[in-house]
Protein backbone atom coordinates (compact mmCIF):
# COMPACT_ATOMS: atom_id res chain seq x y z
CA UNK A 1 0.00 0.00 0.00
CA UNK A 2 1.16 3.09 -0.75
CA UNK A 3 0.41 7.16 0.17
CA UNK A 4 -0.52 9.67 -2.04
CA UNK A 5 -0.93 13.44 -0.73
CA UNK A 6 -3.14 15.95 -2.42
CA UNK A 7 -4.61 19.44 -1.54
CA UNK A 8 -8.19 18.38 -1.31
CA UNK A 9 -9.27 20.34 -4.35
CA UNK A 10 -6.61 18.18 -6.25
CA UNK A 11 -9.07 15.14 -5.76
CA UNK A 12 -10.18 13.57 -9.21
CA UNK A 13 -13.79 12.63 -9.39
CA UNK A 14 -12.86 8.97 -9.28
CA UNK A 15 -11.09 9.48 -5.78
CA UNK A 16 -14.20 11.54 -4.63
CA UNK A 17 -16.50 8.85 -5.44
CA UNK A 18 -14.39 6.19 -4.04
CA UNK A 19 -14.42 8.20 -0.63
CA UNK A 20 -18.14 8.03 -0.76
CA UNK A 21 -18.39 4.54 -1.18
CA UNK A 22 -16.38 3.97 1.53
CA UNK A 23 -18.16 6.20 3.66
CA UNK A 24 -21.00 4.56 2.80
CA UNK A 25 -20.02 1.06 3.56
CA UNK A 26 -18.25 1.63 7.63
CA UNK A 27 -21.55 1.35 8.99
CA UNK A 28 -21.11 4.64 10.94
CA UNK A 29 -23.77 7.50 11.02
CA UNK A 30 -23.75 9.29 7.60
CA UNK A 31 -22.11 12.27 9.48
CA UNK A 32 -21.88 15.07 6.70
CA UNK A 33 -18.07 16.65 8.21
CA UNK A 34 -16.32 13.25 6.65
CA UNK A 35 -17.80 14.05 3.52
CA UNK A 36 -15.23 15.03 0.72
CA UNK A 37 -17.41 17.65 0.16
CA UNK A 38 -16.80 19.50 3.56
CA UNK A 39 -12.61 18.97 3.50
CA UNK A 40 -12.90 20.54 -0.24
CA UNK A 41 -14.70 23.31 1.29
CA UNK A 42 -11.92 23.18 4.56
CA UNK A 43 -9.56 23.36 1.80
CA UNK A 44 -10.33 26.69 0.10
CA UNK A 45 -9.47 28.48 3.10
CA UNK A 46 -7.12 26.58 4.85
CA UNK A 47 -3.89 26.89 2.66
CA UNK A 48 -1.95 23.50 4.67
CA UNK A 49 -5.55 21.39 4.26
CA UNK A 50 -4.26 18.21 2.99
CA UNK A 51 -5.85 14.73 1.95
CA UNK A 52 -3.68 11.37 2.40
CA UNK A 53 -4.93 9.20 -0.71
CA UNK A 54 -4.09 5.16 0.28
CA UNK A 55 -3.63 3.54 -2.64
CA UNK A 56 -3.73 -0.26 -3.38
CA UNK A 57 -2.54 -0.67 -7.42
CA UNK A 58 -4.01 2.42 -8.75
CA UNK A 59 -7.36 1.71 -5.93
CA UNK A 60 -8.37 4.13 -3.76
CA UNK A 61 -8.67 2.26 0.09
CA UNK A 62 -8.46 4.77 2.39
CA UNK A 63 -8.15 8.92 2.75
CA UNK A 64 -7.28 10.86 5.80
CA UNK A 65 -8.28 14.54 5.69
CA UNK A 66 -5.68 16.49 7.88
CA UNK A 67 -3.88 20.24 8.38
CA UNK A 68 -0.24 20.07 8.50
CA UNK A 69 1.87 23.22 11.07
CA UNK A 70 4.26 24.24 11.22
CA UNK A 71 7.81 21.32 12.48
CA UNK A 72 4.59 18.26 11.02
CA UNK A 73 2.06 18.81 13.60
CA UNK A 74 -1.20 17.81 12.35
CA UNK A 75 -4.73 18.03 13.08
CA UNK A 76 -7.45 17.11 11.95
CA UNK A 77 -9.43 18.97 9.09
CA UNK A 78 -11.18 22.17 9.99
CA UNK A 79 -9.80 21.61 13.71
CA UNK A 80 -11.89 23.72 16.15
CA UNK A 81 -15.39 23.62 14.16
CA UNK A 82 -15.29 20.19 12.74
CA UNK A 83 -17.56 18.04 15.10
CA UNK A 84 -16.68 14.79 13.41
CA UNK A 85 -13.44 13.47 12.54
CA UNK A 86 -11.54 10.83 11.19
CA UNK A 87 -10.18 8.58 8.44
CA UNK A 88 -12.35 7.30 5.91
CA UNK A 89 -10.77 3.26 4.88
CA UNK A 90 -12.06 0.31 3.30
CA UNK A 91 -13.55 -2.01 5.88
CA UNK A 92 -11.18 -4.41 7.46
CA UNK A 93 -8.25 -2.27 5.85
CA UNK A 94 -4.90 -1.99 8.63
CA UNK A 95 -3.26 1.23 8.35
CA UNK A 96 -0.25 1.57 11.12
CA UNK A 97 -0.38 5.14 12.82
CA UNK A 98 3.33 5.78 12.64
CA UNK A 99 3.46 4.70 8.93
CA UNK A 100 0.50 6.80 8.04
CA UNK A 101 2.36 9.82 9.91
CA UNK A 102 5.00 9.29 7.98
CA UNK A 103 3.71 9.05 4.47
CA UNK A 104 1.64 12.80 5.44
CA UNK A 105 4.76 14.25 7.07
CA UNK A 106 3.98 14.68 10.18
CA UNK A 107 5.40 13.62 14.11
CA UNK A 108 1.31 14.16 15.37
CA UNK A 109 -2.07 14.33 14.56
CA UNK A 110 -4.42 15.86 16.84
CA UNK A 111 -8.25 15.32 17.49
CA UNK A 112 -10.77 16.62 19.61
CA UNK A 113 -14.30 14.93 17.98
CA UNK A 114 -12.93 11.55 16.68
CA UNK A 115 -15.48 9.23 15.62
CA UNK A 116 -16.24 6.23 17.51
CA UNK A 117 -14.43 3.58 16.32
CA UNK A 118 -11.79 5.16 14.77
CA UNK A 119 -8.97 1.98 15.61
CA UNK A 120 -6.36 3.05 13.53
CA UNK A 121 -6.19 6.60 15.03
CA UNK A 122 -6.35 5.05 18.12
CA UNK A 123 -9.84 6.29 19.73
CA UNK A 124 -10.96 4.66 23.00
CA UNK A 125 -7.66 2.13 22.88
CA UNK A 126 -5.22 4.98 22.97
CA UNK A 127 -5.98 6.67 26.27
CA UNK A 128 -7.97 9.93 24.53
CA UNK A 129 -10.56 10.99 26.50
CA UNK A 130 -13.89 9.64 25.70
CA UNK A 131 -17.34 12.59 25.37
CA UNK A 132 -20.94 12.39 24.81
CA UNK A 133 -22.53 13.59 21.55
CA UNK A 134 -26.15 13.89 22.34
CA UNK A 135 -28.16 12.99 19.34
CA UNK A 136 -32.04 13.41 18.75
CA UNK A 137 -32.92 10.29 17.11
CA UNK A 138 -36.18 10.94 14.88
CA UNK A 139 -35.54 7.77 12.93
CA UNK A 140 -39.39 6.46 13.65
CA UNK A 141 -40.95 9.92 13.19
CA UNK A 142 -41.79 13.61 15.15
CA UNK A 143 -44.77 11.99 17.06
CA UNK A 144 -43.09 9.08 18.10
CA UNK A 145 -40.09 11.44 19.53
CA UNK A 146 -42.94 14.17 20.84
CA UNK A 147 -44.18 10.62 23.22
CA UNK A 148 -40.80 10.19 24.30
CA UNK A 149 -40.01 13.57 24.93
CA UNK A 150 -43.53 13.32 27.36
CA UNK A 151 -42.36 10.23 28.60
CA UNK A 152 -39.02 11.78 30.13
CA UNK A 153 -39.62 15.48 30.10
CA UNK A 154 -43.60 16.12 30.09
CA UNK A 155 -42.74 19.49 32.14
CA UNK A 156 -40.38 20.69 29.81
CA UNK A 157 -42.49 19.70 26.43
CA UNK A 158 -45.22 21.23 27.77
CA UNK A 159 -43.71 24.53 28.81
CA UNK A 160 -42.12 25.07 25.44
CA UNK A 161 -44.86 24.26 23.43
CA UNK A 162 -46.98 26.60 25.58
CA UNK A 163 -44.38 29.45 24.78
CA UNK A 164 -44.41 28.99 21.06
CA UNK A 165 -48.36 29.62 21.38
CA UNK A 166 -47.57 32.56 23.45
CA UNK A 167 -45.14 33.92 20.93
CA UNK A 168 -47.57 33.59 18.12
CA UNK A 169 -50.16 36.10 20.01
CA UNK A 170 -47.41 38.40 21.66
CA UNK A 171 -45.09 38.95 18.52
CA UNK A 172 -47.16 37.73 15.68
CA UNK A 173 -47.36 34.69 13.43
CA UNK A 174 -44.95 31.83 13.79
CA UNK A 175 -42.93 30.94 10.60
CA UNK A 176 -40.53 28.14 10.69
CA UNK A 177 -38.27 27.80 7.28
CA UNK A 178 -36.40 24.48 7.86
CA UNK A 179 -33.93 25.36 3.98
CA UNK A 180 -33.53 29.34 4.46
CA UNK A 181 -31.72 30.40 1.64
CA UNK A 182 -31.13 33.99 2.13
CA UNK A 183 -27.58 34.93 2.87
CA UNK A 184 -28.82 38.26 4.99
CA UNK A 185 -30.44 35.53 7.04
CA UNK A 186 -26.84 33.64 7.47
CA UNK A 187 -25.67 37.49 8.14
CA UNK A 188 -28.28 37.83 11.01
CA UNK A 189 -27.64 34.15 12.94
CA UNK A 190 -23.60 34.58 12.75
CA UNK A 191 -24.27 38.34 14.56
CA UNK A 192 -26.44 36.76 16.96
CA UNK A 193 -23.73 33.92 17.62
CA UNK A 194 -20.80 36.27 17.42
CA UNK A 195 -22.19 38.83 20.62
CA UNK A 196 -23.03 35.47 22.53
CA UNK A 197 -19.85 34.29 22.11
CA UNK A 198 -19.04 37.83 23.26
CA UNK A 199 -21.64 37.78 26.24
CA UNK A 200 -20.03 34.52 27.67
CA UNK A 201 -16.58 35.42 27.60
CA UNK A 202 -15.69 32.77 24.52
CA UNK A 203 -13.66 33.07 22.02
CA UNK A 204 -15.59 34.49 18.78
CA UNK A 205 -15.20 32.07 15.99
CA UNK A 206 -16.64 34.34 13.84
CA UNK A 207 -13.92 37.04 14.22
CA UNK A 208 -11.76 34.87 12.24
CA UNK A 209 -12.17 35.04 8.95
CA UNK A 210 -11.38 31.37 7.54
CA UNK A 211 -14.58 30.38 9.70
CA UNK A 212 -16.62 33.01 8.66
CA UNK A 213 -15.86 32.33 4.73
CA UNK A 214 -16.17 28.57 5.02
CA UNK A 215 -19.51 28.72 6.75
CA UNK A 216 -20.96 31.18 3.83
CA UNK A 217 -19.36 28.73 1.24
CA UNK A 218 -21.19 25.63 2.98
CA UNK A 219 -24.41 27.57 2.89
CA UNK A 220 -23.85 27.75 -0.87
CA UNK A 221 -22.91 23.64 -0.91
CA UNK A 222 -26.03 21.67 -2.23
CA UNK A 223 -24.75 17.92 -2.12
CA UNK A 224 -26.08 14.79 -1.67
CA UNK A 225 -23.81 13.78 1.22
CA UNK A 226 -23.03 17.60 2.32
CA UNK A 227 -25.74 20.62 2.50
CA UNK A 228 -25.60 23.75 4.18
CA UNK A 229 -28.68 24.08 5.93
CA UNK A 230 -29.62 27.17 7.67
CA UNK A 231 -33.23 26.61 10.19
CA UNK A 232 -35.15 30.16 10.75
CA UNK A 233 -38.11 30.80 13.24
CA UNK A 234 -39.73 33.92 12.12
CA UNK A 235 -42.29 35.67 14.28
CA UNK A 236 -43.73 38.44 12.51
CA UNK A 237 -41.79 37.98 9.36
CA UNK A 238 -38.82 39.05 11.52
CA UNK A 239 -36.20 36.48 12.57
CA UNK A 240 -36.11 35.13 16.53
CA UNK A 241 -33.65 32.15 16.48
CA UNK A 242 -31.90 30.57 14.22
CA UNK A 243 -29.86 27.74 13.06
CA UNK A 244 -26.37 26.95 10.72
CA UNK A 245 -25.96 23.17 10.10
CA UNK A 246 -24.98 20.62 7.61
CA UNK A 247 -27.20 17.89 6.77
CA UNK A 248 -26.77 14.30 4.65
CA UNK A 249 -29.75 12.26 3.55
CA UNK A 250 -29.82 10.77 6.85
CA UNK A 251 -28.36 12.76 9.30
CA UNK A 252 -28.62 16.74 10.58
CA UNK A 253 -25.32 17.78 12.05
CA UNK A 254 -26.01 21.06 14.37
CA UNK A 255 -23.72 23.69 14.28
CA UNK A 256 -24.50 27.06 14.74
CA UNK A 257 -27.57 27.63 16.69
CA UNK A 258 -28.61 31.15 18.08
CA UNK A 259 -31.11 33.82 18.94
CA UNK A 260 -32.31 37.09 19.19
CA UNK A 261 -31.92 37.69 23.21
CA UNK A 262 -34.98 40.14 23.23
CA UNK A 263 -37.49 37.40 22.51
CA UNK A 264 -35.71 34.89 25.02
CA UNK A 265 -38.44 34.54 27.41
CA UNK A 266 -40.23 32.71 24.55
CA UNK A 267 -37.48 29.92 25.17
CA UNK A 268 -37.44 30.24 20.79
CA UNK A 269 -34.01 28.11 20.60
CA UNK A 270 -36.00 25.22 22.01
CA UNK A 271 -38.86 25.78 19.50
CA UNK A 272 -36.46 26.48 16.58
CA UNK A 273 -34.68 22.62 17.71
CA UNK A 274 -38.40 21.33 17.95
CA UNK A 275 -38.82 22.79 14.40
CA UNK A 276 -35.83 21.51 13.17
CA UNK A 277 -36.53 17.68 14.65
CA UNK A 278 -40.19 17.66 12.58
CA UNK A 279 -38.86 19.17 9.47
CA UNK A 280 -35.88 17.30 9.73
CA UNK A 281 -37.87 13.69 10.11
CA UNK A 282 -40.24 14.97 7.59
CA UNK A 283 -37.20 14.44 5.23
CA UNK A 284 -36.05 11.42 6.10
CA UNK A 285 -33.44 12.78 8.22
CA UNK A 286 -33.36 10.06 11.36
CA UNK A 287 -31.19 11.74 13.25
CA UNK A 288 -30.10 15.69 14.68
CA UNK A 289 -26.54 15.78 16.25
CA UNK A 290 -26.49 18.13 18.81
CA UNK A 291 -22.54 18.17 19.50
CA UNK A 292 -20.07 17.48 21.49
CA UNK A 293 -20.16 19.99 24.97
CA UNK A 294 -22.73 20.26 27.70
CA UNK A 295 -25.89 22.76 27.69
CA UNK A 296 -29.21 22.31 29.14
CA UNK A 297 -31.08 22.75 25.89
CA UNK A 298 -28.70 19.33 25.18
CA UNK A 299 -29.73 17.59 27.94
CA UNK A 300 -33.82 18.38 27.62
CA UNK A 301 -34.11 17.04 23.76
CA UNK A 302 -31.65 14.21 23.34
CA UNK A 303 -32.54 10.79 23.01
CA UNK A 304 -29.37 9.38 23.06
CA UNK A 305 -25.40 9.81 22.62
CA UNK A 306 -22.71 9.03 20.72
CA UNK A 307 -19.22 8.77 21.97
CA UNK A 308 -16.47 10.69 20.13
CA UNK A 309 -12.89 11.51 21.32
CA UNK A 310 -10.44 14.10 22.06
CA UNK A 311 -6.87 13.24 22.01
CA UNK A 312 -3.67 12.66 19.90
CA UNK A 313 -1.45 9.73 17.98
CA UNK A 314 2.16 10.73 17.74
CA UNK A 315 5.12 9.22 15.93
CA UNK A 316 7.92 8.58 18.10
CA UNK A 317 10.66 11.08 18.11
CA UNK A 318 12.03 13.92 19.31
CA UNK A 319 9.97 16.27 17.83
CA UNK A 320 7.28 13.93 19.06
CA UNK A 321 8.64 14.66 22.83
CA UNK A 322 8.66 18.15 21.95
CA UNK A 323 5.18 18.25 20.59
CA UNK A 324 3.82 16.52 23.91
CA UNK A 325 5.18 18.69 26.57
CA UNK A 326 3.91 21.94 24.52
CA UNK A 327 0.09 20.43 24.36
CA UNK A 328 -0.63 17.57 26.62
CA UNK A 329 -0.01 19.23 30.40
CA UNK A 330 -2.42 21.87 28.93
CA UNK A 331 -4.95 19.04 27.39
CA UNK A 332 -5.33 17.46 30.56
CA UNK A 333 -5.77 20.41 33.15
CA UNK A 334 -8.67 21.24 30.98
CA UNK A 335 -9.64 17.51 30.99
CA UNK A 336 -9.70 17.71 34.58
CA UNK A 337 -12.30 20.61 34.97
CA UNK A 338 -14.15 19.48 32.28
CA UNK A 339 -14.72 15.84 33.83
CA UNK A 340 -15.69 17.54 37.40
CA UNK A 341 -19.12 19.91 36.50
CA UNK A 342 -18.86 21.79 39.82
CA UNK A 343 -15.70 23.03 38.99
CA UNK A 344 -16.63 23.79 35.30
CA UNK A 345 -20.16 25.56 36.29
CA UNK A 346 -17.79 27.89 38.27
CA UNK A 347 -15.33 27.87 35.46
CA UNK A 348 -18.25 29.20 33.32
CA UNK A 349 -19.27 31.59 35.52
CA UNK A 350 -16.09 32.65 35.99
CA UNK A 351 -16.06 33.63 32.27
CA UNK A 352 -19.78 34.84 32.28
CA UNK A 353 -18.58 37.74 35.21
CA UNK A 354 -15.82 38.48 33.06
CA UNK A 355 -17.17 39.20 30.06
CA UNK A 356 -19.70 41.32 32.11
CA UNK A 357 -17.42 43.27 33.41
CA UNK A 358 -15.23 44.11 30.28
CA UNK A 359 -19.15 44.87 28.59
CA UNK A 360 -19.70 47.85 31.01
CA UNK A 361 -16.07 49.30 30.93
């Protein structure tokens, strides 16, 4: 077997529709960030975006999307936003780590959503530390989830659907467009997202621009295995909450969800996510993954979760000792907050005063 590495606009159509087929065969959730059509996109604004092409004869059997930095550390492609990662190989295929480093040029490649499952990047067997995706699984239809959601949460159901009605009368009529294709729309939800970023003391993805660019480009992407799909609640003809996504023919990765803080009494994130889950089912979409990272809106409309990983594989080296002592300490102080919620909660609140504070100065 042998490695061939390729910006991933370089891809022929033959190596794109081998990737698919692969895809399509690992059994996995048709998750729409292993697409090719996503590390493309990655690609257009990430100059050191490459694709490893594994090659058996002139066969396509495997393809890692990665970013290469600066002395061959790697990460995965679209690090920071991508919530699924991974390599996409022929079933039953071996691929050795420190070979596969090799042929891509790098001492390290570093994760933080690998898929379940992912063996040859090491996932659950390589000591990364394991998360919950929580997924809305709409797989036997709305009403079918609407009973569960009554089954486990009849307060919460209740409530919201009782502040959508109240919404309607206070504000005017409720529109819900599930495919919004209007970029001032796309202009309006990454505002929102941007001052609560802002309003929590996080870092603003939006202020950079490769994140802002590729998220208008994905918008634009209409693909089979890769859509941009951006969910609007309207009151009023006037947008209250709204939602940036990507979607495959079976699954709705959530991205991007925010809303306009002046209606937030109406609760109209939950009813844009309520939206989303009928529309979305309506489709033939069986499931909505919510992400990676804890939030109370999370916890009230999952059904389930999926396990994905944060971590790293490194070649062994001294470059590979290097890379370790500049990332891991770091990696697994956070790990430590992060797997005690007291100390998070007041880790968030922490950040919440702060970015108080610096609002009124």
């Amino acid at each position: 077997m042998r490695t061939r590495v390729v910006r991933p606009g370089e891809l022929g159509e033959r190596e794109i529709e081998a990737w698919r087929e692969l895809r399509a065969k690992s059994g996995q959730p048709a998750n729409p960030f292993m697409e090719p059509e996503f590390a493309r996109a990655v690609g257009e604004v990430r100059p050191w975006a490459r694709v490893a092409v594994l090659l058996e004869g002139s066969e396509p059997v495997g393809f890692l999307p990665y970013e290469k930095g600066l002395l061959g550390q790697g990460r995965a492609i679209g690090f920071g936003v991508s919530d699924c990662q991974g390599i996409v190989l022929r079933p039953g295929l071996v691929a050795g780590p420190p070979r596969l480093l090799r042929d891509c040029g790098l001492v390290s490649y570093v994760f933080d959503n690998l898929e379940d499952g992912q063996t040859v990047l090491g996932g659950s067997s390589s000591g990364a530390d394991a998360f919950g995706s929580p997924v809305i699984d709409v797989g036997e239809g709305y009403a079918a989830y609407l009973e569960l959601l009554r089954a486990q949460s009849p307060k919460f159901l209740k409530t919201t659907l009782a502040k959508e009605r109240k919404l309607g009368r206070q504000a005017g009529e409720v529109r819900f467009v599930f495919d919004e294709r209007d970029p001032a729309a796309l202009r309006t939800l990454m505002e929102w997202k941007s001052a609560q970023y802002r309003r929590t003391g996080r870092r603003d993805r939006f202020a950079k621009e490769w994140i802002s660019t590729l998220v208008r480009r994905l918008h634009a992407l209409q693909s089979p295995g890769c859509s941009g799909t951006l969910s609007v609640l309207y009151a009023d003809e006037q947008p209250v909450a709204a939602h940036f996504g990507l979607r495959s023919a079976t699954v709705l990765s959530c991205w991007f969800p925010a809303y306009d803080p002046e209606y937030a009494k109406y609760s109209p994130g939950l009813v844009l996510h309520l939206r989303m889950a009928e529309a979305a089912a309506g489709q033939g979409i069986g499931m909505l993954d919510l992400g990676r990272g804890a939030a109370e809106y999370k916890d009230a409309l999952k059904t389930g979760e999926l396990t994905v990983y944060e971590g790293s594989v490194v070649r062994p080296g001294v470059r590979a000792g290097l890379y370790w002592l500049s990332r891991e300490p770091s990696r697994r102080a956070h790990a430590f907050v992060r797997n005690r919620p007291g100390l998070a909660a007041h880790g968030r609140e922490a950040l919440n005063r702060l970015a108080r504070a610096r609002g009124h100065r």
